[in-house]
N, C-alpha and C. Protein backbone atom coordinates (compact mmCIF):
# COMPACT_ATOMS: atom_id res chain seq x y z
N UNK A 1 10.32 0.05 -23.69
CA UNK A 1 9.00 -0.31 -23.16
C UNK A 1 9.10 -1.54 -22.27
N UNK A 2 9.93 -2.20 -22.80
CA UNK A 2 10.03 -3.53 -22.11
C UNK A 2 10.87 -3.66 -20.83
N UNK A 3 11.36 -2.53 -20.80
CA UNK A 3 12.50 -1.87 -19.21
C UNK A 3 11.15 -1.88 -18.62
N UNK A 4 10.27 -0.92 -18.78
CA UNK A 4 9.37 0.41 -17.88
C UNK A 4 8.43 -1.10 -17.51
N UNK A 5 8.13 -1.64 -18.21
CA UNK A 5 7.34 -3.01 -17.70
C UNK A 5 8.03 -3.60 -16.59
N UNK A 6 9.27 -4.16 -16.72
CA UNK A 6 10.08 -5.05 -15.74
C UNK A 6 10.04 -4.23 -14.41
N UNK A 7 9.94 -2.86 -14.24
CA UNK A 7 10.27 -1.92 -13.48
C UNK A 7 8.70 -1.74 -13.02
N UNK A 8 8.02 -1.81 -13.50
CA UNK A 8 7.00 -1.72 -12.72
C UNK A 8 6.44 -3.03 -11.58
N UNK A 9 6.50 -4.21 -12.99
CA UNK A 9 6.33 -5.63 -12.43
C UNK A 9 6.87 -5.61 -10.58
N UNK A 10 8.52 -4.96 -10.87
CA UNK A 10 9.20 -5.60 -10.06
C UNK A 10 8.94 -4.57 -8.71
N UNK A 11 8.45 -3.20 -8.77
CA UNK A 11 8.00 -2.58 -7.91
C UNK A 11 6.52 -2.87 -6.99
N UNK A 12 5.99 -3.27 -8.41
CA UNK A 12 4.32 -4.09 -7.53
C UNK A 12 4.52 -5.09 -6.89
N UNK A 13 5.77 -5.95 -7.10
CA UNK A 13 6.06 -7.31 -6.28
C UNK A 13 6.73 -7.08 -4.56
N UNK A 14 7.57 -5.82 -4.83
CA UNK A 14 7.98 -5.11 -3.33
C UNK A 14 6.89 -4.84 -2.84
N UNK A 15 6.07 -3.64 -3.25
CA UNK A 15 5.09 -3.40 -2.54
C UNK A 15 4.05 -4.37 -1.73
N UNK A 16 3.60 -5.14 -2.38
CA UNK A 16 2.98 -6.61 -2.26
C UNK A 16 3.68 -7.22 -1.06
N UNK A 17 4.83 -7.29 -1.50
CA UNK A 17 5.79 -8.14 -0.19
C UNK A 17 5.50 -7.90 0.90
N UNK A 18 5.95 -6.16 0.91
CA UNK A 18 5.95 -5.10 2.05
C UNK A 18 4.40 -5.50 2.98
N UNK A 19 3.41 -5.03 2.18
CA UNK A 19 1.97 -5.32 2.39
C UNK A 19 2.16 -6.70 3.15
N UNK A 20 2.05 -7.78 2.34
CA UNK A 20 1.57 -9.00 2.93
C UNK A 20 2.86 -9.60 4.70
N UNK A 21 4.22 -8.80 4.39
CA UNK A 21 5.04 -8.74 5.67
C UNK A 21 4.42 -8.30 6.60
N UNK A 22 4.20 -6.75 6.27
CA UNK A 22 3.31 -5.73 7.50
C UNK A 22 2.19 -6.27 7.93
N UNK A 23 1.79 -6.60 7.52
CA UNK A 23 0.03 -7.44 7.84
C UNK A 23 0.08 -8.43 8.78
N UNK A 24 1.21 -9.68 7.99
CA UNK A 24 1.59 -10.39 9.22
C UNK A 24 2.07 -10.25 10.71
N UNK A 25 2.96 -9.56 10.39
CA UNK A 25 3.67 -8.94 11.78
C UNK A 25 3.02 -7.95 12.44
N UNK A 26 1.77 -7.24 11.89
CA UNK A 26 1.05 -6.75 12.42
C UNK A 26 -0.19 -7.36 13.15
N UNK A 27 -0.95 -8.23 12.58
CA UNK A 27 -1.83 -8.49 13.00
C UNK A 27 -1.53 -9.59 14.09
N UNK A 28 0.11 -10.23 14.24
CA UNK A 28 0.02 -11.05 15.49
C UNK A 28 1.11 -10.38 16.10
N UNK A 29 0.61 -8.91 16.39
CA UNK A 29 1.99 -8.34 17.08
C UNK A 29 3.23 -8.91 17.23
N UNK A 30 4.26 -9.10 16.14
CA UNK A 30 5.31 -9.33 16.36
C UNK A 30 4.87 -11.05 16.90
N UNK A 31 4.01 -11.51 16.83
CA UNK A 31 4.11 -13.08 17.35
C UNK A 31 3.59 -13.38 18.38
N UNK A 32 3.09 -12.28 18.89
CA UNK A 32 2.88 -12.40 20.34
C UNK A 32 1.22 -12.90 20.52
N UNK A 33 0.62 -12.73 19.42
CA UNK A 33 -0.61 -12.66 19.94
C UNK A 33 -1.22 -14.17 18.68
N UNK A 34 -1.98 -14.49 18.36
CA UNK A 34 -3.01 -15.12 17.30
C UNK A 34 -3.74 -14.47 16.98
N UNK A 35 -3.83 -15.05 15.30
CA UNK A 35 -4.43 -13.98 14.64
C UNK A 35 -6.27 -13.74 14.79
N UNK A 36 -6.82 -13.11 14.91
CA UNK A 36 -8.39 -12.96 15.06
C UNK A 36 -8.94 -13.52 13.93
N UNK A 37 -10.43 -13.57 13.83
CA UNK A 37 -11.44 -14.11 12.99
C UNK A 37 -11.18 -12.99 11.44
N UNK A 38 -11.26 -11.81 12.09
CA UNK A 38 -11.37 -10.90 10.80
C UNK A 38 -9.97 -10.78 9.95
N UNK A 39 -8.98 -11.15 11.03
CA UNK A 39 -7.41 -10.88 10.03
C UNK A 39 -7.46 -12.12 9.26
N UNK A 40 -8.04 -13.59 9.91
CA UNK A 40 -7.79 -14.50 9.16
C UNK A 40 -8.70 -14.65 8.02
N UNK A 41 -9.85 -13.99 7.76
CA UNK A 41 -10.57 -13.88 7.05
C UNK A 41 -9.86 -12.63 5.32
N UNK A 42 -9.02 -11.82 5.92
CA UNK A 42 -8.20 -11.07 5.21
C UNK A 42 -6.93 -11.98 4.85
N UNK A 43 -6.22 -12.68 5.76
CA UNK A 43 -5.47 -13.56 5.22
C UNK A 43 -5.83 -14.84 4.18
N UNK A 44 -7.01 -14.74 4.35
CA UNK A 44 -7.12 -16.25 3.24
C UNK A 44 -7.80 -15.53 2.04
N UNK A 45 -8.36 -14.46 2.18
CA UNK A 45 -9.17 -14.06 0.87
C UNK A 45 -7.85 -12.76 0.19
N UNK A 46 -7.27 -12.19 0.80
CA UNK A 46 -6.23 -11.29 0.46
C UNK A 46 -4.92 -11.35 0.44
N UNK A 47 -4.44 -12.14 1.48
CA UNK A 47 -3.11 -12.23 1.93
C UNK A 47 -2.38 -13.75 0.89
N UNK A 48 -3.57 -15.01 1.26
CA UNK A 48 -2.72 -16.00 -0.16
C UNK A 48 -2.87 -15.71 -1.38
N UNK A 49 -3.51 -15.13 -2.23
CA UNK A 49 -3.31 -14.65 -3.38
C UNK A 49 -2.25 -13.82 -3.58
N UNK A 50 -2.19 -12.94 -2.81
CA UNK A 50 -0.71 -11.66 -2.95
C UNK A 50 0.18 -12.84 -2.74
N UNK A 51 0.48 -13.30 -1.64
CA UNK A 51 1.76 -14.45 -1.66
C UNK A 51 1.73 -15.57 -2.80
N UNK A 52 0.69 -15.94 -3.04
CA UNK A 52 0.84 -16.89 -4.51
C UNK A 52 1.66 -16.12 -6.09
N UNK A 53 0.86 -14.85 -6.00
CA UNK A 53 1.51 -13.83 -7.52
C UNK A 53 3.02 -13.38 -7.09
N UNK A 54 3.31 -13.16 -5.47
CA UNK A 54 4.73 -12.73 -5.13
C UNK A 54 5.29 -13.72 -5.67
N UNK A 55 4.98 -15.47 -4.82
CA UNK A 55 5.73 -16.68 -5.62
C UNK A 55 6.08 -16.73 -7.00
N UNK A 56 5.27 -16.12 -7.78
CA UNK A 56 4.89 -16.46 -9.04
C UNK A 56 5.86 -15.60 -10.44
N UNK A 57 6.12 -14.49 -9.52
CA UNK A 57 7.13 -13.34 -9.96
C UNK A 57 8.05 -13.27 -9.41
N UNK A 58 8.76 -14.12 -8.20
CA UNK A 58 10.36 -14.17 -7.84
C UNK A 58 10.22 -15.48 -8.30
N UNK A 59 9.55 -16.25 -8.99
CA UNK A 59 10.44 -16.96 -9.65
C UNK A 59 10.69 -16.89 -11.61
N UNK A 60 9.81 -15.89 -11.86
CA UNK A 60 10.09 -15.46 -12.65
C UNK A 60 11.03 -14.85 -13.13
N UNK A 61 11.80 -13.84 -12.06
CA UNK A 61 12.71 -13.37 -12.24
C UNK A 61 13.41 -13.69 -12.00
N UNK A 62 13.73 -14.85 -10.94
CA UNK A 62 14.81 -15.47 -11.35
C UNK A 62 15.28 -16.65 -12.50
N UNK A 63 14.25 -17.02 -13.30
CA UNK A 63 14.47 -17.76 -14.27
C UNK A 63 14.87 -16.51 -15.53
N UNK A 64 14.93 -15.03 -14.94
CA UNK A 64 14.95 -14.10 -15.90
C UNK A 64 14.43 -14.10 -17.18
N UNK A 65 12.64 -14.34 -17.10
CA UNK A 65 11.78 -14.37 -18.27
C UNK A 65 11.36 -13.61 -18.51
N UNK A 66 10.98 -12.95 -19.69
CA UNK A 66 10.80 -11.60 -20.76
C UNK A 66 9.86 -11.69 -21.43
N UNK A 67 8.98 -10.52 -20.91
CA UNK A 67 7.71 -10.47 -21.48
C UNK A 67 7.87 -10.19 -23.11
N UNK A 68 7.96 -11.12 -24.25
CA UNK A 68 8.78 -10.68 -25.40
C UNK A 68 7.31 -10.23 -26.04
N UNK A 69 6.07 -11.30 -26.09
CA UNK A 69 5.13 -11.21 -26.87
C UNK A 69 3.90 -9.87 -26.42
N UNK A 70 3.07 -9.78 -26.63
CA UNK A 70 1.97 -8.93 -26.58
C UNK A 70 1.20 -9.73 -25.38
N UNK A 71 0.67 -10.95 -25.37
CA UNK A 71 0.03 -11.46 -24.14
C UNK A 71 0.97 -11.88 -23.28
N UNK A 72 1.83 -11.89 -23.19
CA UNK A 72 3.74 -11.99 -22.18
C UNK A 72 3.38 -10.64 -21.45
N UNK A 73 2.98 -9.67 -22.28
CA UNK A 73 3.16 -8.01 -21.62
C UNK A 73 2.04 -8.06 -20.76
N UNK A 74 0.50 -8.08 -21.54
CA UNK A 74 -0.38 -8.35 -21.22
C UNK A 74 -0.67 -9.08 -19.67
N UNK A 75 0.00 -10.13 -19.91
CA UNK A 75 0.17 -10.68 -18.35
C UNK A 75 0.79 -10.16 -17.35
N UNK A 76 2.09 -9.99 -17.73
CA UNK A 76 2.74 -8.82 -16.90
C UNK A 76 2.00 -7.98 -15.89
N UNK A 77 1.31 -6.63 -17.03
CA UNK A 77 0.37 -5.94 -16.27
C UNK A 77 -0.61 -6.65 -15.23
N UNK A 78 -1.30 -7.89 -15.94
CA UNK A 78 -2.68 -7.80 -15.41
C UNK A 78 -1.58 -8.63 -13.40
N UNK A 79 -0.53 -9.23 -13.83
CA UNK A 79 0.05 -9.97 -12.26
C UNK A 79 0.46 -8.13 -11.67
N UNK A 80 0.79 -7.34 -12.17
CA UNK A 80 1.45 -6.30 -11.26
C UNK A 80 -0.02 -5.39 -10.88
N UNK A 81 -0.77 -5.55 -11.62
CA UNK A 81 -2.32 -4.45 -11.20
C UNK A 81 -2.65 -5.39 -10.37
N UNK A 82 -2.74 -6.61 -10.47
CA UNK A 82 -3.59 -7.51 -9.18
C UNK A 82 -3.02 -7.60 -7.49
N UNK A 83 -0.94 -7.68 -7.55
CA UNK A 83 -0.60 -7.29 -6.64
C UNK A 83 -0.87 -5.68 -5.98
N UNK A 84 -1.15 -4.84 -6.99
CA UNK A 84 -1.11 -3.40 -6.41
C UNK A 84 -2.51 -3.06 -5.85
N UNK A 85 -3.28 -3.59 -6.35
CA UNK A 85 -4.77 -3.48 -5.64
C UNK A 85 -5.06 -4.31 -4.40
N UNK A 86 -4.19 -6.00 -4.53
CA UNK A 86 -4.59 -6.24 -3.64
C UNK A 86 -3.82 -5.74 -1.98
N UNK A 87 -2.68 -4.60 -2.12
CA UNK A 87 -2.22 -4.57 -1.51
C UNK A 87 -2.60 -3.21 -0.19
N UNK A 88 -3.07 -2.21 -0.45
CA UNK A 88 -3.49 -1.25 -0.34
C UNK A 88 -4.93 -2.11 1.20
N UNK A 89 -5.30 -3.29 0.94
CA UNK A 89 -6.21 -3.77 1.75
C UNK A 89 -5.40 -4.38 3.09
N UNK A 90 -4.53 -5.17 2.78
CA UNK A 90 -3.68 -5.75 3.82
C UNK A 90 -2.31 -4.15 4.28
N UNK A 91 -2.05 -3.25 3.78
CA UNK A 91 -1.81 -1.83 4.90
C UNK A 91 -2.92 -1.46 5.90
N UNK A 92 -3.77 -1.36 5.41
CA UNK A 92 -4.77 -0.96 6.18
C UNK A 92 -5.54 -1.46 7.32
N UNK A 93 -5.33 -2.90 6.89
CA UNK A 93 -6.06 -3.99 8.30
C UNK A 93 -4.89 -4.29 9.52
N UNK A 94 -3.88 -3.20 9.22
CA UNK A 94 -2.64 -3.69 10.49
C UNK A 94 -3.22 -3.05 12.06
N UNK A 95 -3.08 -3.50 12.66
CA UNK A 95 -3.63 -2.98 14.00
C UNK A 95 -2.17 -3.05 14.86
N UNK A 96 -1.32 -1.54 14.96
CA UNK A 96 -0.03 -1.46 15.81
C UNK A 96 -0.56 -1.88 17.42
N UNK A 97 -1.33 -1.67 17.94
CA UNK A 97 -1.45 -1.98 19.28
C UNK A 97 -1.20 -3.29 19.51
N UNK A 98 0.07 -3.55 20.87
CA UNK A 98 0.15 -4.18 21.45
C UNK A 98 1.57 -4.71 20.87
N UNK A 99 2.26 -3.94 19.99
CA UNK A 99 3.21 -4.53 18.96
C UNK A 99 4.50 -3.21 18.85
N UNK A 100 3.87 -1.90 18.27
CA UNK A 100 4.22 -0.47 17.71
C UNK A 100 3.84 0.25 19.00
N UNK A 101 3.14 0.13 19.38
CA UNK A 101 2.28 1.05 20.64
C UNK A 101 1.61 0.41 21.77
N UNK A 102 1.34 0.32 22.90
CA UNK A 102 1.48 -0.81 24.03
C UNK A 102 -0.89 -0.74 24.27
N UNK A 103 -1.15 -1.84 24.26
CA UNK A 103 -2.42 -1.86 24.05
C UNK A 103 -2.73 -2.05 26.35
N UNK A 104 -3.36 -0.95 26.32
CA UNK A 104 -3.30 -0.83 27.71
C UNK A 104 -5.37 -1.00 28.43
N UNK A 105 -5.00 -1.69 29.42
CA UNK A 105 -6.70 -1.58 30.43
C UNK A 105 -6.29 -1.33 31.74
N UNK A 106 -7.44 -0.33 32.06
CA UNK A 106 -7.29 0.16 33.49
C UNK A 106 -8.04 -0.05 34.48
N UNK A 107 -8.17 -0.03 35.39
CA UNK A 107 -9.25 -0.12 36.36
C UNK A 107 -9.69 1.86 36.30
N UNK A 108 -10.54 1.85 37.57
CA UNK A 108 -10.72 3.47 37.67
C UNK A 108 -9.72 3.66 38.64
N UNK A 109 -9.66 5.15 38.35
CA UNK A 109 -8.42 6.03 39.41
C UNK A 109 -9.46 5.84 40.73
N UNK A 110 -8.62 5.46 41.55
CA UNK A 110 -8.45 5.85 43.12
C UNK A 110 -7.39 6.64 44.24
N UNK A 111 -7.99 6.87 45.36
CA UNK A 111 -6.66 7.53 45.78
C UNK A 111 -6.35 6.62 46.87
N UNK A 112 -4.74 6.68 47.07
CA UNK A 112 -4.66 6.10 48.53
C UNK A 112 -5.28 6.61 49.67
N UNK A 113 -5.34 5.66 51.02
CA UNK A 113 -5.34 5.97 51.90
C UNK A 113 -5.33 7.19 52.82
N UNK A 114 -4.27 7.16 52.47
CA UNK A 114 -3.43 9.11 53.11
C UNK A 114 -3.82 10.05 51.99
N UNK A 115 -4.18 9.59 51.61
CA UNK A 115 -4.72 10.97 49.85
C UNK A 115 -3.58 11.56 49.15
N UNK A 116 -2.19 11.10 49.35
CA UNK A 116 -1.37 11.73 48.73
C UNK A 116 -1.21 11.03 47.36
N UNK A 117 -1.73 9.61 46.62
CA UNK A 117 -1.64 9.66 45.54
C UNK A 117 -2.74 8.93 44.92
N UNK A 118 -2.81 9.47 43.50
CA UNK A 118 -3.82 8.61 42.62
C UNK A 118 -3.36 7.39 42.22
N UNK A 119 -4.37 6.44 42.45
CA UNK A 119 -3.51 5.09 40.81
C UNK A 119 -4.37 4.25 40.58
N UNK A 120 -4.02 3.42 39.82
CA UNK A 120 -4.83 1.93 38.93
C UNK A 120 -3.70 1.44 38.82
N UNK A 121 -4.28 0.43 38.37
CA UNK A 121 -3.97 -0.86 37.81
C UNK A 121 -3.76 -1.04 36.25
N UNK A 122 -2.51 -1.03 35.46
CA UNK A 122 -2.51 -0.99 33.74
C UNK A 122 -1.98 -2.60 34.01
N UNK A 123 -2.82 -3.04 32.68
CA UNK A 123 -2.27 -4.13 32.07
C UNK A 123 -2.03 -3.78 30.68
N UNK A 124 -0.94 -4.51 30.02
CA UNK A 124 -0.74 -4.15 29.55
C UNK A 124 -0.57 -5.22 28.51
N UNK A 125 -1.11 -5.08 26.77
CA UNK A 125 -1.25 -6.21 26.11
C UNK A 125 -1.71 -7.43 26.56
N UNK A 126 -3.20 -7.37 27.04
CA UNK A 126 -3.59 -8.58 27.19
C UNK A 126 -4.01 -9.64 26.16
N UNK A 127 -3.68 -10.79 26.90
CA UNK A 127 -3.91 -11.93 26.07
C UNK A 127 -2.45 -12.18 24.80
N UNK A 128 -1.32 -11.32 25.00
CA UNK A 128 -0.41 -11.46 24.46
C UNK A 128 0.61 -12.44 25.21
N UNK A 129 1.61 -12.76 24.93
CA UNK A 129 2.85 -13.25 24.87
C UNK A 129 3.26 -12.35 25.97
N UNK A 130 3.40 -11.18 25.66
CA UNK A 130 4.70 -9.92 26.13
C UNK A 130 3.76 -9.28 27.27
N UNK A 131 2.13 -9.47 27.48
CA UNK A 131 1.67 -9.21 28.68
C UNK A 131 2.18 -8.95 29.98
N UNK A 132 1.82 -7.67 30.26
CA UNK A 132 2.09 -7.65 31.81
C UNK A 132 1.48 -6.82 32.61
N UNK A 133 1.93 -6.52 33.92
CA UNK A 133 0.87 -5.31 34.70
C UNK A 133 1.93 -3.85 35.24
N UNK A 134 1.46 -2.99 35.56
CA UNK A 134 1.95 -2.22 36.11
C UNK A 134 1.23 -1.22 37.07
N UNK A 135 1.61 -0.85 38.13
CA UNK A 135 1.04 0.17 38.88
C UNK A 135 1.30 1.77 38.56
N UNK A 136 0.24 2.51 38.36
CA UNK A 136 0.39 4.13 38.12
C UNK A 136 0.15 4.71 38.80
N UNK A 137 1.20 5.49 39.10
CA UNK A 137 0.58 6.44 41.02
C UNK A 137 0.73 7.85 40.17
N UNK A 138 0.59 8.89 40.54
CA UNK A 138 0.31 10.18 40.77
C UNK A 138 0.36 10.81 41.86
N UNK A 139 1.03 11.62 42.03
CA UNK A 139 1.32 12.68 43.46
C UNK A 139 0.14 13.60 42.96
N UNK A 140 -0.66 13.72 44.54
CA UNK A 140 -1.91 14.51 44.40
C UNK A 140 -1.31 15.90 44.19
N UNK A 141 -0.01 16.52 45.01
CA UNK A 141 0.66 17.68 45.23
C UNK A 141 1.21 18.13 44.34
N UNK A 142 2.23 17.37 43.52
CA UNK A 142 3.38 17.43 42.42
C UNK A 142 2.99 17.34 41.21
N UNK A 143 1.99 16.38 40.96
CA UNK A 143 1.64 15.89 39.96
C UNK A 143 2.77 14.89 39.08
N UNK A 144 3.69 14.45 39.78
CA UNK A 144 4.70 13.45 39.69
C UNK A 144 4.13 12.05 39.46
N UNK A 145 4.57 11.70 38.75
CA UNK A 145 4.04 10.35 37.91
C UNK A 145 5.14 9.16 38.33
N UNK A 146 4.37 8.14 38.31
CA UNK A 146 5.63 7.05 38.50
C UNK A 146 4.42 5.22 37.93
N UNK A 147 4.96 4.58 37.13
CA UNK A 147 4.59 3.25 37.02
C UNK A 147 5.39 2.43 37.04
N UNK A 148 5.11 1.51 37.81
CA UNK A 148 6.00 0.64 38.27
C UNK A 148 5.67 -1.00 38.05
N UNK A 149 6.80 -1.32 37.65
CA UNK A 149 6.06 -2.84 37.00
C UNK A 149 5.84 -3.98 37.81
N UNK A 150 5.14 -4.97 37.78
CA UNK A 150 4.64 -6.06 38.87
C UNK A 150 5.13 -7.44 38.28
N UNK A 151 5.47 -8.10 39.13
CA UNK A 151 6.32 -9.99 39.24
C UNK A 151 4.68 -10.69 38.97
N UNK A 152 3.78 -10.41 37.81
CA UNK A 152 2.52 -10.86 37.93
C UNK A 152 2.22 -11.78 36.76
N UNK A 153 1.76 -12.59 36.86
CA UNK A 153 1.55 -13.87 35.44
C UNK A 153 0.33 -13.46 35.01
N UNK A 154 0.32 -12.18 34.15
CA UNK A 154 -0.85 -11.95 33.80
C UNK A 154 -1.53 -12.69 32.35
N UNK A 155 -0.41 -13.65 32.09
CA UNK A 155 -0.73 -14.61 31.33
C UNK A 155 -1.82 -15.51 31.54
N UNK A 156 -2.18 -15.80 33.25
CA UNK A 156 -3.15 -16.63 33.76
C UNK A 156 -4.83 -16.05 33.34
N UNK A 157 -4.47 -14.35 33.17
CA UNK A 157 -5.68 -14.20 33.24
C UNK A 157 -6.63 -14.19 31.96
N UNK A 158 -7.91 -15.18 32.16
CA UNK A 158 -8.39 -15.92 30.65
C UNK A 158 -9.54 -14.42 30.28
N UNK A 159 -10.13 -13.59 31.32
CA UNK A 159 -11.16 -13.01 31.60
C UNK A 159 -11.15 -12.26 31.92
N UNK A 160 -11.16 -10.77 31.80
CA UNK A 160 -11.41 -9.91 32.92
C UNK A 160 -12.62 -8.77 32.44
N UNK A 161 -13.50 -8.51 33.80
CA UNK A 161 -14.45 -7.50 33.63
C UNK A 161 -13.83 -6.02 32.99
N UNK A 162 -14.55 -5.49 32.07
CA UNK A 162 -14.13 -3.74 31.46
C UNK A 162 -15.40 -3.03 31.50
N UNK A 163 -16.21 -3.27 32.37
CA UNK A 163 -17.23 -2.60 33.02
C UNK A 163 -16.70 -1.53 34.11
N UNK A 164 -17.38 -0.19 33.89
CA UNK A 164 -17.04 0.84 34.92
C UNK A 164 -17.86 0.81 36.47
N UNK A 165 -17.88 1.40 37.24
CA UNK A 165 -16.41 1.67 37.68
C UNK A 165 -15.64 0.03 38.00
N UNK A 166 -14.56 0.31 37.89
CA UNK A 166 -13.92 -1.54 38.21
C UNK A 166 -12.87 -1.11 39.26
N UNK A 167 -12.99 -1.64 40.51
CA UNK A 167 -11.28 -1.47 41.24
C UNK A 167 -10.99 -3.02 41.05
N UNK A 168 -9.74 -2.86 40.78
CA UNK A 168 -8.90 -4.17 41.04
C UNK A 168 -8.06 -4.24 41.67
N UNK A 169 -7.27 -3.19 42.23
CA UNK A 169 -6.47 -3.00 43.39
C UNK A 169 -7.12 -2.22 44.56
N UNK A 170 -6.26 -2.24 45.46
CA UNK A 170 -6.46 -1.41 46.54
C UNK A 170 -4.84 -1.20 47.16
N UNK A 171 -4.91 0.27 47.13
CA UNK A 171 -3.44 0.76 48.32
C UNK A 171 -3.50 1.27 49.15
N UNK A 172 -2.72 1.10 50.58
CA UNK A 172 -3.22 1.17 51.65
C UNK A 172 -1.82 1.73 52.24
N UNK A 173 -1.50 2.27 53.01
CA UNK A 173 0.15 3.45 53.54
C UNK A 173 0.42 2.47 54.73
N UNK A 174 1.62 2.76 55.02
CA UNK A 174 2.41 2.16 55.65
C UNK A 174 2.95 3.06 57.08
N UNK A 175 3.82 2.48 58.01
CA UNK A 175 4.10 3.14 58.98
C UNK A 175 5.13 4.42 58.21
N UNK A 176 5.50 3.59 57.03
CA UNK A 176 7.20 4.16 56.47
C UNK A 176 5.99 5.25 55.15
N UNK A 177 6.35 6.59 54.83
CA UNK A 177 5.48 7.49 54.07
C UNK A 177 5.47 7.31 52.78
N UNK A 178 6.80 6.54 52.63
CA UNK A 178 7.19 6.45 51.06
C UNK A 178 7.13 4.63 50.55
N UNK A 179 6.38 3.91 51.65
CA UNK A 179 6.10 2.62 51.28
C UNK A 179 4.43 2.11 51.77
N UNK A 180 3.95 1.95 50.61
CA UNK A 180 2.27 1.09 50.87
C UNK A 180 2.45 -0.19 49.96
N UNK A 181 1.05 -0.67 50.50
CA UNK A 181 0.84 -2.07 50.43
C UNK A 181 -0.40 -2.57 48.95
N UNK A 182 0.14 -3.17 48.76
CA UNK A 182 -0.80 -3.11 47.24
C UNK A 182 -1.56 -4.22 47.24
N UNK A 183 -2.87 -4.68 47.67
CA UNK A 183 -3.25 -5.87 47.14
C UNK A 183 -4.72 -5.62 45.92
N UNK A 184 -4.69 -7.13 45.16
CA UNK A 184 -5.71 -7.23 44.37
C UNK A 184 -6.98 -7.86 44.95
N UNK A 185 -8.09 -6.88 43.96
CA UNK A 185 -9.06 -7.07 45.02
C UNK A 185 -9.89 -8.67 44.32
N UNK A 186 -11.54 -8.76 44.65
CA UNK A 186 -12.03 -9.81 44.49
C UNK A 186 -12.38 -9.65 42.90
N UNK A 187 -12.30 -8.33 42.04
CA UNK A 187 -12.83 -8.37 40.95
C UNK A 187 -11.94 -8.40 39.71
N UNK A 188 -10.77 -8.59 40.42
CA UNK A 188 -9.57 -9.04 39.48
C UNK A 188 -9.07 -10.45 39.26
N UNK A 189 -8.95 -11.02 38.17
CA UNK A 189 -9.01 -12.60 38.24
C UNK A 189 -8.15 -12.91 38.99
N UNK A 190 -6.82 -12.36 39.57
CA UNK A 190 -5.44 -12.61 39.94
C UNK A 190 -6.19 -12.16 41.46
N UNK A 191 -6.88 -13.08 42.24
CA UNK A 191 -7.14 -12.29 43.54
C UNK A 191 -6.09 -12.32 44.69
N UNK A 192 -6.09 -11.58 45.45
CA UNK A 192 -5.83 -11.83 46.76
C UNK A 192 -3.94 -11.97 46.51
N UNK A 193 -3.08 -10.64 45.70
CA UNK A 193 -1.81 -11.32 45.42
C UNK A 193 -1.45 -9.57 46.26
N UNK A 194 -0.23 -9.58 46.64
CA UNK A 194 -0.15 -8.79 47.37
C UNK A 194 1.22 -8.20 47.13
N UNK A 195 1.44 -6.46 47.05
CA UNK A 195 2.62 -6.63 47.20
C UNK A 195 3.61 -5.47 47.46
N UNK A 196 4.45 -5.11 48.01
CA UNK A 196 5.10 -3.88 48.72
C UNK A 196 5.50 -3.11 47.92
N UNK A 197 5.18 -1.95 47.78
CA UNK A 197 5.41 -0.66 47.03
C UNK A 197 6.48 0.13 47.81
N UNK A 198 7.78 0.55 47.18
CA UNK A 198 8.75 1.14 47.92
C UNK A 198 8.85 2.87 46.77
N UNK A 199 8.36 3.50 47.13
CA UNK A 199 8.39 4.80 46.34
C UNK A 199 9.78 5.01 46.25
N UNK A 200 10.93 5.10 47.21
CA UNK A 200 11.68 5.31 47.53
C UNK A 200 13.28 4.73 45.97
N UNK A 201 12.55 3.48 45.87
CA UNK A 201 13.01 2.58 45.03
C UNK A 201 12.79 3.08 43.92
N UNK A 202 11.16 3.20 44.01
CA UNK A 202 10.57 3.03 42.55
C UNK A 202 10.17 1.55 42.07
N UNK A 203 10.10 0.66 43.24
CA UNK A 203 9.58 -0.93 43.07
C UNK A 203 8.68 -1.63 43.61
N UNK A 204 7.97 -2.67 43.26
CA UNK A 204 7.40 -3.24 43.63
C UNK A 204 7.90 -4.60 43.85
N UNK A 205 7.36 -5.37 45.15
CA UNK A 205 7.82 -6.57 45.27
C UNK A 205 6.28 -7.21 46.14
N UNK A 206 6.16 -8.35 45.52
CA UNK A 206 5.32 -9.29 45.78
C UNK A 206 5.92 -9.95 47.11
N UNK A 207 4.60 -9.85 48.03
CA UNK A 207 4.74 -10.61 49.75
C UNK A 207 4.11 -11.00 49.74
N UNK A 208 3.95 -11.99 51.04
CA UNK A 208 3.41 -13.45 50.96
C UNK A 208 1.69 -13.17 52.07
């Protein structure tokens, strides 16, 4: 009896771990981000208690103490039911976007100039660390896809409108068929940055 106890104890303390790890690293994507009002509100009412009973049972076990008596057992249970309930709350409040899966905003589709392709503007994880932008074209003909990433400090941007319709770019063709010109328009915080699209490449490069 006193195995099946230790074995449980010591399984509610993984789980718990697992929980209160995932939560963390979830809710500030990998670090990248700060944590919100509602995670920190789950971290102080859910998350230090699980880490106080985790404390409380690795060092138990490593002083290798034995539930010998009836309220020894007693306790046991009631620290491994309190990690297992409280844990099931901090799985659930993990939010993978921007961390597991890339948290993306668009402007609306437009077409170029010459009408041969669709695109916007993705940013991508805003307000993160690992933030950035990219351009998405579409062949009107092929249906050939291509995004291409931008030299852009989208770190600067504190604000941006997510009201429809939104352009924030504009692309415009070139003498050359497989190179246009990309600039941002007035409703993008990053205005007026400009920069050469080489299909050919598959790149973008920022001009002056």
């Amino acid at each position: 009896m006193l195995i099946v106890i230790r074995l449980v104890w010591l399984v509610a303390t993984i789980i718990n771990l697992c929980a209160v790890v995932w939560f963390i690293f979830g809710t500030t994507a990998n670090f990248q981000r700060g944590i919100d009002l509602v995670s920190t509100t789950i971290l102080i009412l859910i998350g230090i208690p699980s880490i106080v009973l985790i404390a409380l049972s690795i060092v138990l076990f490593i002083k290798s103490w034995q539930p010998t008596t009836l309220w020894g057992g007693v306790s046991v249970i009631v620290l491994s039911v309190g990690m297992l309930v409280l844990s099931p709350t901090l799985f659930r409040n993990v939010n993978t976007e921007g961390w597991l899966t890339e948290r993306v905003v668009t402007d609306t589709m437009q077409t170029t100039t010459d009408g041969k392709y669709e695109y916007q503007l993705e940013v991508i994880n805003l307000h993160q660390k690992n933030s950035y932008a990219r351009i998405y074209l579409r062949s009107v003909s092929s249906k050939e896809e291509f995004r291409i990433p931008l030299q852009m400090d989208t770190n600067l941007i504190e604000g941006i409108s997510l009201t429809s319709p939104k352009y924030w770019i504009s692309i415009e063709e070139t003498l050359d068929p497989r190179k246009y010109i990309m600039k941002t328009t007035e409703h993008f915080p990053l205005r007026d940055e400009k920069y050469s699209i080489d299909l050919s490449k598959i790149t973008a490069e920022q001009v002056d």
